[in-house]
C-alpha atoms as a PDB file:
ATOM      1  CA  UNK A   1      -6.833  -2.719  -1.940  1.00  0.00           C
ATOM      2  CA  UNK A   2      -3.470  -2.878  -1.656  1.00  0.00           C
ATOM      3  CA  UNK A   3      -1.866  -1.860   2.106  1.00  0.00           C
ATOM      4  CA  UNK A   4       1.549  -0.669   3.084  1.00  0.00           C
ATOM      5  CA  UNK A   5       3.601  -4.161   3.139  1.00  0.00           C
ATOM      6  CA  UNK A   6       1.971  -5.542  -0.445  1.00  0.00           C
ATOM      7  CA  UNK A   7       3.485  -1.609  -2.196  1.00  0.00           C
ATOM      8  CA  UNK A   8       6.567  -2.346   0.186  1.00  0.00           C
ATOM      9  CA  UNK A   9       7.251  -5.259  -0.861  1.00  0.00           C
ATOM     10  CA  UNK A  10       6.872  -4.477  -4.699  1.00  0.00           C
ATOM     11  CA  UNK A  11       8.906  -1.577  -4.178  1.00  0.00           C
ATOM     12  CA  UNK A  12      11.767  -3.290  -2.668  1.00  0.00           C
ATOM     13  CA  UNK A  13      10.948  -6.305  -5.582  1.00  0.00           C
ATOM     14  CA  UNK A  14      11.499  -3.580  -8.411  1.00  0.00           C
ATOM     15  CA  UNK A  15      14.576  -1.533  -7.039  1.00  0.00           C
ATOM     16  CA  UNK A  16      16.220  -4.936  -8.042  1.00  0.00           C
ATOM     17  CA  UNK A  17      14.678  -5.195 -11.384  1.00  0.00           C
ATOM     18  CA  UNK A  18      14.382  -1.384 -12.469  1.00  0.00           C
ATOM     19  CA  UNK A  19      17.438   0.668 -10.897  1.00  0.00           C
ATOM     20  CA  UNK A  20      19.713   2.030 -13.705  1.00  0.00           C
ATOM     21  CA  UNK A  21      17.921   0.696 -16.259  1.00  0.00           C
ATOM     22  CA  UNK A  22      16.489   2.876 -18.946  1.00  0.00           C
ATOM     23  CA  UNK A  23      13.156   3.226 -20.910  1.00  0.00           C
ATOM     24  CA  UNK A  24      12.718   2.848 -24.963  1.00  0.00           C
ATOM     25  CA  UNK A  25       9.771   2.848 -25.324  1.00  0.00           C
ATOM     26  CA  UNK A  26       6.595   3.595 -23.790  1.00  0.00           C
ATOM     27  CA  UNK A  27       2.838   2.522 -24.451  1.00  0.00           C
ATOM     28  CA  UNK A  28      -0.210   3.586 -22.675  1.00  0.00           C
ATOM     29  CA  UNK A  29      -3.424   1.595 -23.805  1.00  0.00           C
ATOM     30  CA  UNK A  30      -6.015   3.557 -21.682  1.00  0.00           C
ATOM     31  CA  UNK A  31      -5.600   7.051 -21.012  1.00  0.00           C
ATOM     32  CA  UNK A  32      -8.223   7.312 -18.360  1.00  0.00           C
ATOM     33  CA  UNK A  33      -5.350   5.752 -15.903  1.00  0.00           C
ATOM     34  CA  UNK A  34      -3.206   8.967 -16.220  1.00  0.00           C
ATOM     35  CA  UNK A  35      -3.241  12.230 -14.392  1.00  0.00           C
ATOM     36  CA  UNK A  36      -2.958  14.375 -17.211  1.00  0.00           C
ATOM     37  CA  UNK A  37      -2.482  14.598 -20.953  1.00  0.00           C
ATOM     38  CA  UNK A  38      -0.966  11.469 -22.649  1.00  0.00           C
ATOM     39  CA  UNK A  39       1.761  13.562 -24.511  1.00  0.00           C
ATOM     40  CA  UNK A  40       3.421  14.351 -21.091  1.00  0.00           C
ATOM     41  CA  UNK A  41       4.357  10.952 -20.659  1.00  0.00           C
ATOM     42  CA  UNK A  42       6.951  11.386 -23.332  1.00  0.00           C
ATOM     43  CA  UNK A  43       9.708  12.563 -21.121  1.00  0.00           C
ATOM     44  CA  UNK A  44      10.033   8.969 -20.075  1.00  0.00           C
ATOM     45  CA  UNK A  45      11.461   7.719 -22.854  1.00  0.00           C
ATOM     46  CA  UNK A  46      15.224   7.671 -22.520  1.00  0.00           C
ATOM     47  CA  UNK A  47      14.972   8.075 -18.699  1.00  0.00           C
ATOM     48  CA  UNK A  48      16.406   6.048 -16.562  1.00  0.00           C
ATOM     49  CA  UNK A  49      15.292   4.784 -13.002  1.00  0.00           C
ATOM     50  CA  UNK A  50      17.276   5.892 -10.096  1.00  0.00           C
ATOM     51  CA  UNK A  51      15.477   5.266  -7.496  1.00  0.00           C
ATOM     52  CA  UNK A  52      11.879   4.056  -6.559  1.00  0.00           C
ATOM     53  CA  UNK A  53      10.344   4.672  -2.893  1.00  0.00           C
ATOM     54  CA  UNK A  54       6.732   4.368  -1.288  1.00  0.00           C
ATOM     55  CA  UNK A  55       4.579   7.219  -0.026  1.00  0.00           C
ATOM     56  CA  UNK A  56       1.963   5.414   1.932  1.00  0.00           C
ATOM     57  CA  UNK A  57       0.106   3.341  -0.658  1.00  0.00           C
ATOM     58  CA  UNK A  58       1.660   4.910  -3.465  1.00  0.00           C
ATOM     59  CA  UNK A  59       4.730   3.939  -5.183  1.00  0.00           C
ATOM     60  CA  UNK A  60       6.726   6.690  -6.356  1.00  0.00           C
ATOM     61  CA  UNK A  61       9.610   6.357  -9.021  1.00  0.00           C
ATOM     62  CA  UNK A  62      12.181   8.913  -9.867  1.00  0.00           C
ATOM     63  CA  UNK A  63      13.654   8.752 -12.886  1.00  0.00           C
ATOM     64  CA  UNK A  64      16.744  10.843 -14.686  1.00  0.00           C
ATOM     65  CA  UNK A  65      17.091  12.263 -17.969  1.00  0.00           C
ATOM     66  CA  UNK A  66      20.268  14.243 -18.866  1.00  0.00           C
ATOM     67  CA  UNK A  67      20.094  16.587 -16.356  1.00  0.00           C
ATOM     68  CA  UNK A  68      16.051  16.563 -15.912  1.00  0.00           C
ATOM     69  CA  UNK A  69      14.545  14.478 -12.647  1.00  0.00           C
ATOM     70  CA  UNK A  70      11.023  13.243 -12.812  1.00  0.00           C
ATOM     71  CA  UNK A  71       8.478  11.255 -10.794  1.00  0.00           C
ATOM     72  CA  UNK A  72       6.384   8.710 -11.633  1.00  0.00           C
ATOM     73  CA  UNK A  73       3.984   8.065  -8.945  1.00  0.00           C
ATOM     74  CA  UNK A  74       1.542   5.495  -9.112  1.00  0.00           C
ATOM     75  CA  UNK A  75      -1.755   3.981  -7.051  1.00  0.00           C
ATOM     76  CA  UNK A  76      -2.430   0.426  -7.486  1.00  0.00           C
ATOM     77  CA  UNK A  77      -6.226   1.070  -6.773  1.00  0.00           C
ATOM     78  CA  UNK A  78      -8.379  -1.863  -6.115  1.00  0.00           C
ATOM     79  CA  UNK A  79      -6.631  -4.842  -8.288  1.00  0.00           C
ATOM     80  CA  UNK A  80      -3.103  -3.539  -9.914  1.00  0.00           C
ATOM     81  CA  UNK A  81      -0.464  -5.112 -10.414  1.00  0.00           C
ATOM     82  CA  UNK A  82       3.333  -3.881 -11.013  1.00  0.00           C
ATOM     83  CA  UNK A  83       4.959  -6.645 -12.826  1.00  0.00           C
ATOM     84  CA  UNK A  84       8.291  -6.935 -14.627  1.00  0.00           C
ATOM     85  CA  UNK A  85       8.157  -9.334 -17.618  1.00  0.00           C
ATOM     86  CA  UNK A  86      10.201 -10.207 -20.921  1.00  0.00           C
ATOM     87  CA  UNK A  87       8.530  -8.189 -23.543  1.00  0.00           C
ATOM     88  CA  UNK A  88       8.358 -11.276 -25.482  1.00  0.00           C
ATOM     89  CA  UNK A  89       5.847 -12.592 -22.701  1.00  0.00           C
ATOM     90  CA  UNK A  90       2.135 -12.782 -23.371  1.00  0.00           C
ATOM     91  CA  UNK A  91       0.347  -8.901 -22.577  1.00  0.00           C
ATOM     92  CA  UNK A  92      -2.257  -9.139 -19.459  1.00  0.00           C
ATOM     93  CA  UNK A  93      -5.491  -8.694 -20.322  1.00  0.00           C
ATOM     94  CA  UNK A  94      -6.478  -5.020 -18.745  1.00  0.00           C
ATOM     95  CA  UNK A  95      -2.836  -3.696 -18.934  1.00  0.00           C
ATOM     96  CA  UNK A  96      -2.826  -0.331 -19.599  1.00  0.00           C
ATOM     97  CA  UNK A  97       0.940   0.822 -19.153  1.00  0.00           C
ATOM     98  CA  UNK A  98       3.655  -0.380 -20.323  1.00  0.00           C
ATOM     99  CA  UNK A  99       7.425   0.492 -19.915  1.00  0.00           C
ATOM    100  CA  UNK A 100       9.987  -1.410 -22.563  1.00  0.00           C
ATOM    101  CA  UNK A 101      13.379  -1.496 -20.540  1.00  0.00           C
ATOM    102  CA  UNK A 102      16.680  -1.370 -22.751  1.00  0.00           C
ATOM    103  CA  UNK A 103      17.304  -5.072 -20.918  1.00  0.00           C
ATOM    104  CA  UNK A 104      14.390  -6.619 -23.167  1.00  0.00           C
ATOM    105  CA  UNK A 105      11.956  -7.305 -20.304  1.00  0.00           C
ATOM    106  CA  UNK A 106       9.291  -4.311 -19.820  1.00  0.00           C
ATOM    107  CA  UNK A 107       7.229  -3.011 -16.740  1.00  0.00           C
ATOM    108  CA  UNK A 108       3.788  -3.628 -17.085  1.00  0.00           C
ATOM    109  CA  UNK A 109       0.670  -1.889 -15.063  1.00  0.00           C
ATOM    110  CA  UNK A 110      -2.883  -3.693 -15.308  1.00  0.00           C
ATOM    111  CA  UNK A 111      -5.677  -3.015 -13.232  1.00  0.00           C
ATOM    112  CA  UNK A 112      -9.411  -5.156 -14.261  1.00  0.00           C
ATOM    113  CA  UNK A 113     -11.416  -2.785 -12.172  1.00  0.00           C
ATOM    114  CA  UNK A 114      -9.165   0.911 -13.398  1.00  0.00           C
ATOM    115  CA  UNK A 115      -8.993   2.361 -10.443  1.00  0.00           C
ATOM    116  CA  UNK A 116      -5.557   2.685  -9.790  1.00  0.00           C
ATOM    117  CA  UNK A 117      -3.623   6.017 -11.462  1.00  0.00           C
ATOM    118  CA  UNK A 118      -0.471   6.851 -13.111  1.00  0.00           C
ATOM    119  CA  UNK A 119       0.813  10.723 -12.670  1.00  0.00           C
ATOM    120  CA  UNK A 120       4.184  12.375 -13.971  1.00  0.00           C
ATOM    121  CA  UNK A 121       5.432  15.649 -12.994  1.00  0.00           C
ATOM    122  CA  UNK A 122       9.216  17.070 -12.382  1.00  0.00           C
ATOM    123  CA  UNK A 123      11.428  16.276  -9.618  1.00  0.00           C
ATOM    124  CA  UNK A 124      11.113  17.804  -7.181  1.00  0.00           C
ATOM    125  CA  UNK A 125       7.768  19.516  -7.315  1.00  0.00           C
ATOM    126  CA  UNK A 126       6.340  20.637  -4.269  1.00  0.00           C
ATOM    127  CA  UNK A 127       2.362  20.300  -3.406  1.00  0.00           C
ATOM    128  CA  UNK A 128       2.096  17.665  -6.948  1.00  0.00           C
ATOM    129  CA  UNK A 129       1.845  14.671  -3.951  1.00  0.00           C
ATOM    130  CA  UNK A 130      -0.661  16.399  -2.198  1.00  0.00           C
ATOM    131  CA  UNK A 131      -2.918  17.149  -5.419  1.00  0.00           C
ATOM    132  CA  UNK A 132      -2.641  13.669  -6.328  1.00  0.00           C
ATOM    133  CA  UNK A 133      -4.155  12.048  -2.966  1.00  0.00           C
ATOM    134  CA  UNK A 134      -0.814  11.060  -1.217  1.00  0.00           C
ATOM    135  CA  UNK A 135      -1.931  11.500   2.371  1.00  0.00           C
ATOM    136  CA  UNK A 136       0.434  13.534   4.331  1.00  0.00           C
ATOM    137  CA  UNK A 137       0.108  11.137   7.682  1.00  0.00           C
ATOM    138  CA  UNK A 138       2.677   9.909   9.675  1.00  0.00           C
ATOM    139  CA  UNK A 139       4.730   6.844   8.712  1.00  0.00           C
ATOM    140  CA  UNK A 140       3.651   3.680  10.416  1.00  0.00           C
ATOM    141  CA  UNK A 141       7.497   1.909  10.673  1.00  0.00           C
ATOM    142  CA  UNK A 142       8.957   4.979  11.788  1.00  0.00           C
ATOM    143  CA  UNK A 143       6.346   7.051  14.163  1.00  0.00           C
ATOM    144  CA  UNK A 144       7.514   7.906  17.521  1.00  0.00           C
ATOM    145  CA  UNK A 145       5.902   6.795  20.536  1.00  0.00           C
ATOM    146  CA  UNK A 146       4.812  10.461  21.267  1.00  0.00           C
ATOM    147  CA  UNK A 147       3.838  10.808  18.390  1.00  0.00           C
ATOM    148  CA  UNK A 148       1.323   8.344  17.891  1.00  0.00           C
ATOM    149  CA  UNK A 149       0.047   9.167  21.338  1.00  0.00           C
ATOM    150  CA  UNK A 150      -0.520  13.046  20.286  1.00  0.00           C
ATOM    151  CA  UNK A 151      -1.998  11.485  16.585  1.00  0.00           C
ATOM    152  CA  UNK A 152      -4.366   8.939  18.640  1.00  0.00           C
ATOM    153  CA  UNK A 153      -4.933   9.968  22.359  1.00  0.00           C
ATOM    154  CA  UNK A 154      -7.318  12.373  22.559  1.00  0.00           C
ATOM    155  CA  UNK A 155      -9.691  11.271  19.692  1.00  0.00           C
ATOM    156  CA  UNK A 156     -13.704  10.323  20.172  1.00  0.00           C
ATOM    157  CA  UNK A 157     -13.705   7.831  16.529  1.00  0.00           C
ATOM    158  CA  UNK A 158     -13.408   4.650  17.337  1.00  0.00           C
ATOM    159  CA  UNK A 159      -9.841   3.538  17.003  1.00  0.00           C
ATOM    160  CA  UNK A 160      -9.916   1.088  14.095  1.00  0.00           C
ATOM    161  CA  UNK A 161     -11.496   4.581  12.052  1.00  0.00           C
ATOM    162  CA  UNK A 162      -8.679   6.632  13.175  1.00  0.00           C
ATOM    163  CA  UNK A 163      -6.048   4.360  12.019  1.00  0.00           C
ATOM    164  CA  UNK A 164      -8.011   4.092   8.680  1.00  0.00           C
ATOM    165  CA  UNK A 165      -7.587   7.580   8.295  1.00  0.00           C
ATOM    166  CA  UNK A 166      -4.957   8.493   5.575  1.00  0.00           C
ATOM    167  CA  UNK A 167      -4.298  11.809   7.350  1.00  0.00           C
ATOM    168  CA  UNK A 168      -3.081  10.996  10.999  1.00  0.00           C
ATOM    169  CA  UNK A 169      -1.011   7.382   9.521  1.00  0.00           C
ATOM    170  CA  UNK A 170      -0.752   6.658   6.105  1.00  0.00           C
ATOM    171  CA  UNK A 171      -0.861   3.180   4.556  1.00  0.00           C
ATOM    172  CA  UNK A 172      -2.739   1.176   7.178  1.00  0.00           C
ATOM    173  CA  UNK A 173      -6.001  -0.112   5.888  1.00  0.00           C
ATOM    174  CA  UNK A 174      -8.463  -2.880   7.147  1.00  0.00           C
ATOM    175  CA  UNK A 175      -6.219  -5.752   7.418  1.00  0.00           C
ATOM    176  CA  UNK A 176      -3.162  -4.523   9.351  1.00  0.00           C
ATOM    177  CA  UNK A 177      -5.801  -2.571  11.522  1.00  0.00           C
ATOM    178  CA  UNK A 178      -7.674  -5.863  12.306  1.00  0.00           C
ATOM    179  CA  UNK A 179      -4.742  -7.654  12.958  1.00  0.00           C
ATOM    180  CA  UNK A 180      -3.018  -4.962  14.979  1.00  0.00           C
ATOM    181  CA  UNK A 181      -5.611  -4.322  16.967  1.00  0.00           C
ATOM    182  CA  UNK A 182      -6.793  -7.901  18.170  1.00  0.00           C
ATOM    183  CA  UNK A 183      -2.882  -8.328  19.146  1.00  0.00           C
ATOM    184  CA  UNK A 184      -3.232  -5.570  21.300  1.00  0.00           C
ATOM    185  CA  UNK A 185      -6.458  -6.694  23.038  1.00  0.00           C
ATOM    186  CA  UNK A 186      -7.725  -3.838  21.940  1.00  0.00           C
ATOM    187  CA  UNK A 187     -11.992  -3.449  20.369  1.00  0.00           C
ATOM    188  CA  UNK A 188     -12.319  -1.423  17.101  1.00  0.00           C
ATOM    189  CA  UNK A 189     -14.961   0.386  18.594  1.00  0.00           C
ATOM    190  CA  UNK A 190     -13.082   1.423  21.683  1.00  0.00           C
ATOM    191  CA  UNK A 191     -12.528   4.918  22.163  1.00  0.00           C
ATOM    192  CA  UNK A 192     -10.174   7.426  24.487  1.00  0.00           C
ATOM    193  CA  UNK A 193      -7.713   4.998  24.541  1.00  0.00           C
ATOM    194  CA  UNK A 194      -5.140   5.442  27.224  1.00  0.00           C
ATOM    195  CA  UNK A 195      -1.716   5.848  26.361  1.00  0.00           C
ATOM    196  CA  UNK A 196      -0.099   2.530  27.833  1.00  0.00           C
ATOM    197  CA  UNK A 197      -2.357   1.138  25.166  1.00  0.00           C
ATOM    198  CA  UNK A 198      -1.658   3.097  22.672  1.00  0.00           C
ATOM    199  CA  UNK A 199       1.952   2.018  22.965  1.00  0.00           C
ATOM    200  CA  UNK A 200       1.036  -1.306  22.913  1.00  0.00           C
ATOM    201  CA  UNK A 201      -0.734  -0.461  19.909  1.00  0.00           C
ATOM    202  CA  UNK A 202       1.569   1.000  18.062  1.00  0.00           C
ATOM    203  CA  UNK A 203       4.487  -1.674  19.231  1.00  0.00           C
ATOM    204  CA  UNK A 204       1.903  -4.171  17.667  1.00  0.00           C
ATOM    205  CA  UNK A 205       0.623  -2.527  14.363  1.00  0.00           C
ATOM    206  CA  UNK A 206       4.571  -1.928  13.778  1.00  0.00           C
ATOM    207  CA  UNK A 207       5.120  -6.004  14.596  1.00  0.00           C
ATOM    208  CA  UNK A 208       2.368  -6.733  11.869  1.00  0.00           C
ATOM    209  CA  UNK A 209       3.397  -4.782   9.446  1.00  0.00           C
ATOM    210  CA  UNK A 210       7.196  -6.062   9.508  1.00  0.00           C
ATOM    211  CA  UNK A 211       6.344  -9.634   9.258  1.00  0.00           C
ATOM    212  CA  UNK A 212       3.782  -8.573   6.153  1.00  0.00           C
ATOM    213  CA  UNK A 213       6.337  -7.286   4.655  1.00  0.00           C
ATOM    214  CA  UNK A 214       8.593 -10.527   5.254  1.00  0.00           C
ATOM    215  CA  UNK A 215       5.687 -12.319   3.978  1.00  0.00           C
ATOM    216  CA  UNK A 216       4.949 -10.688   0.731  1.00  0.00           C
ATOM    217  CA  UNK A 217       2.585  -9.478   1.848  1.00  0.00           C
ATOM    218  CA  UNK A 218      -1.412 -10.686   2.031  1.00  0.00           C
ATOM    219  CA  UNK A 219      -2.726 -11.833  -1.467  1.00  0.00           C
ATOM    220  CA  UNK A 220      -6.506 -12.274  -0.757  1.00  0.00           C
ATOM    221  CA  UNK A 221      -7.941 -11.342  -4.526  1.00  0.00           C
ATOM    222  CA  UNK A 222      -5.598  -9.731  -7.170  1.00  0.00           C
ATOM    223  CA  UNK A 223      -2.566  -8.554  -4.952  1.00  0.00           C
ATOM    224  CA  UNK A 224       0.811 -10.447  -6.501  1.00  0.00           C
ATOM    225  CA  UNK A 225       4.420  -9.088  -6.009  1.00  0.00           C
ATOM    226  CA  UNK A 226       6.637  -7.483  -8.874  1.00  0.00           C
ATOM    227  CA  UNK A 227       7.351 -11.208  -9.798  1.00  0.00           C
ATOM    228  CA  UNK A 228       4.209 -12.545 -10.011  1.00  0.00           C
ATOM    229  CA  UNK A 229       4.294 -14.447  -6.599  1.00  0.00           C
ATOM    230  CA  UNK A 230       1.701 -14.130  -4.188  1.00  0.00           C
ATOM    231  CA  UNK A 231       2.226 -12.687  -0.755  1.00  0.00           C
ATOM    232  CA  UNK A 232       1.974 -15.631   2.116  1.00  0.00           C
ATOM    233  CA  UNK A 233       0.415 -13.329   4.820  1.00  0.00           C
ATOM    234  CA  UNK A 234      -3.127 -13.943   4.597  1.00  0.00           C
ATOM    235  CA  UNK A 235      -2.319 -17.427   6.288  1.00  0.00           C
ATOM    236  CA  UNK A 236      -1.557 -15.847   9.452  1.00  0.00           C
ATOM    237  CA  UNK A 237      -4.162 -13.482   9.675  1.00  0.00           C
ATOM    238  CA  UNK A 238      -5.627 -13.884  13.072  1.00  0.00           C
ATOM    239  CA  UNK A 239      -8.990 -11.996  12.768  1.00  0.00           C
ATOM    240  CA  UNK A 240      -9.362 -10.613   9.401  1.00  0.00           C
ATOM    241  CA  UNK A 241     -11.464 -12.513   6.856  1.00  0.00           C
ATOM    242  CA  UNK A 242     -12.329 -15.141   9.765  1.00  0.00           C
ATOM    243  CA  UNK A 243     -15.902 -14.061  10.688  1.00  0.00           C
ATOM    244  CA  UNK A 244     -17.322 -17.233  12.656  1.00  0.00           C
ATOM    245  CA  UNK A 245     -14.138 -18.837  13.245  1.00  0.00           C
ATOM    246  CA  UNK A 246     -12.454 -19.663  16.346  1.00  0.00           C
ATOM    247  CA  UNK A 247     -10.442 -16.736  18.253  1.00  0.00           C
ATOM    248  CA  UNK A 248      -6.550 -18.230  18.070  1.00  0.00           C
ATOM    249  CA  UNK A 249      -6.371 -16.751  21.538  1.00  0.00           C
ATOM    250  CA  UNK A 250      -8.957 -17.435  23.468  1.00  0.00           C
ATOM    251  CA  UNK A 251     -11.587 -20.022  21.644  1.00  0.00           C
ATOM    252  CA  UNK A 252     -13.710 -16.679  21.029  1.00  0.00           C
ATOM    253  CA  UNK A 253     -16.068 -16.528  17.970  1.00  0.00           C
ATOM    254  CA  UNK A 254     -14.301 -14.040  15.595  1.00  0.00           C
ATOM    255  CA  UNK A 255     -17.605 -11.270  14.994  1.00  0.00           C
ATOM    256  CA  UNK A 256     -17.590  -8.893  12.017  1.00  0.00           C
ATOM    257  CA  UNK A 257     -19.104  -5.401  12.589  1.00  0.00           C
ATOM    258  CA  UNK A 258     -18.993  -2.062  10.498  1.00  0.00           C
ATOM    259  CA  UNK A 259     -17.907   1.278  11.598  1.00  0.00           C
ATOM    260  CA  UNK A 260     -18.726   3.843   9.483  1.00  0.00           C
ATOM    261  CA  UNK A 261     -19.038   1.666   6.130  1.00  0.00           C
ATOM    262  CA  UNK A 262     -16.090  -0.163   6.743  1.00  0.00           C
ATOM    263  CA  UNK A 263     -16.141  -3.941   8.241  1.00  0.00           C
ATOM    264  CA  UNK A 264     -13.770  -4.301  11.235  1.00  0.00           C
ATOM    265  CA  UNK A 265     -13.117  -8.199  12.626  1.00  0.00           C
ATOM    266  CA  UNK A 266     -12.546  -8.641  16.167  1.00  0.00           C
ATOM    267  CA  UNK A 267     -13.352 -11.345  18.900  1.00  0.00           C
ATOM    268  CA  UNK A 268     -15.384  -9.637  21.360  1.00  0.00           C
ATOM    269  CA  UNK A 269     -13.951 -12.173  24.224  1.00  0.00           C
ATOM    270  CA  UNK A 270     -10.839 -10.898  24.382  1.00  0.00           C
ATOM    271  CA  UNK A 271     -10.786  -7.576  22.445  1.00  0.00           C
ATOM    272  CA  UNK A 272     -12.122  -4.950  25.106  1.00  0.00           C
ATOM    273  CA  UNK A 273     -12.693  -1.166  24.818  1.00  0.00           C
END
């Protein structure tokens, strides 16, 4: 799935493409993609984008009409993609959405596996984030150092679970928590961490996540920017993916283990609790 520097980095890929451009047309191929009743999705034509953000692992585009503002948030789920194309180009197989732009090129959502999700609802309406499953956590570029210390400090989950957990940080999932984690010498299963390492932590999981971003991100299966290009970050991952493999560090063997259901990579040399 998709983490926070692969939706950054298509977000910051289509505020060059989209921004003041306007919709004429608008075709949705599978209806089980979107929050809602298909007819609501008619606002959209004639809108134009004015601005398009990221809520955790969502992407969230506002869009103008007249004097009407509406959202269009969407989840890239397992394998989406976000792609802008000439609308002469070939359709994806599995695309379900797609967004003709008055420029000729269109905005195109596939996902093989469906389960990513398109939702539209006015600008601004309170609580509609919530309903749809943006998580309400703190934001992993930006949290304060006491902050993350009150969010993580006093917790009995192992660490890699807690920063898994949409609620307390949003957009970190199991790569940037691997990687974070073994730069901070730091075991997924530890818990009570003190604070000195929870600053080190944090210092490191915001490190990670900048250079992802620079990157393009990690394209291990599906993941491919608004352009089509693959992200370059998967060939420095350190841990992740590298089960039996030498520690870069220390020499280590790299060990996979799961904490509750979810695989966490770590080298148990120089990882401690």
């Amino acid at each position: 799935m998709p983490e926070l520097p692969e939706v950054e980095t298509i977000a910051r890929g289509l505020r060059g493409s989209l921004i003041g451009r306007t919709i004429a047309q608008v075709t949705l191929h599978r209806r089980s993609i979107f929050r809602g009743n298909p007819r609501e999705l008619e606002p959209l034509l004639g809108a134009t984008f004015v601005a398009i953000q990221r809520a955790g692992k969502y992407l969230v585009f506002e869009l103008r009409k007249r004097n009407a503002r509406w959202q269009l948030m969407v989840h890239l789920g397992m394998t989406g993609r976000l792609i802008v194309e000439d609308q002469g180009d070939a359709v994806l197989k599995h695309t379900h959405l797609m967004l003709d732009l008055d420029d000729g090129r269109a905005l195109r959502f596939s996902d093989p596996r469906r389960f990513g999700k398109v939702a539209l609802a006015p600008a601004p309406e309170f609580g509609f984030a919530a309903q749809l499953g943006v998580a309400q956590g703190a934001e992993p570029l930006e949290v304060s150092a006491s902050e993350f210390a009150r969010l993580f400090g006093r917790r009995a989950a192992p660490i890699k679970n807690a920063l898994l957990n949409q609620r307390l940080l949003r957009g970190v999932g199991n790569i940037y928590a691997d990687e974070s984690l073994h730069r901070t010498g730091l075991a997924p299963h530890a818990t009570q961490v003190s604070r000195p390492r929870l600053e080190r932590l944090r210092l490191a999981l915001r490190a990670v996540l900048e250079e992802a971003i620079a990157a393009g991100g990690s394209s291990i299966s599906d993941y491919v920017g608004s352009d089509g290009a693959p992200g370059l970050f998967h060939l420095e991952h350190r841990v992740y993916g590298r089960e039996g493999e030498p520690c870069p560090r220390c020499r280590g063997r790299i060990r996979r283990i799961v904490l509750a259901g979810r695989s966490a990579h770590y080298c148990p040399r120089c990882q401690r609790a």
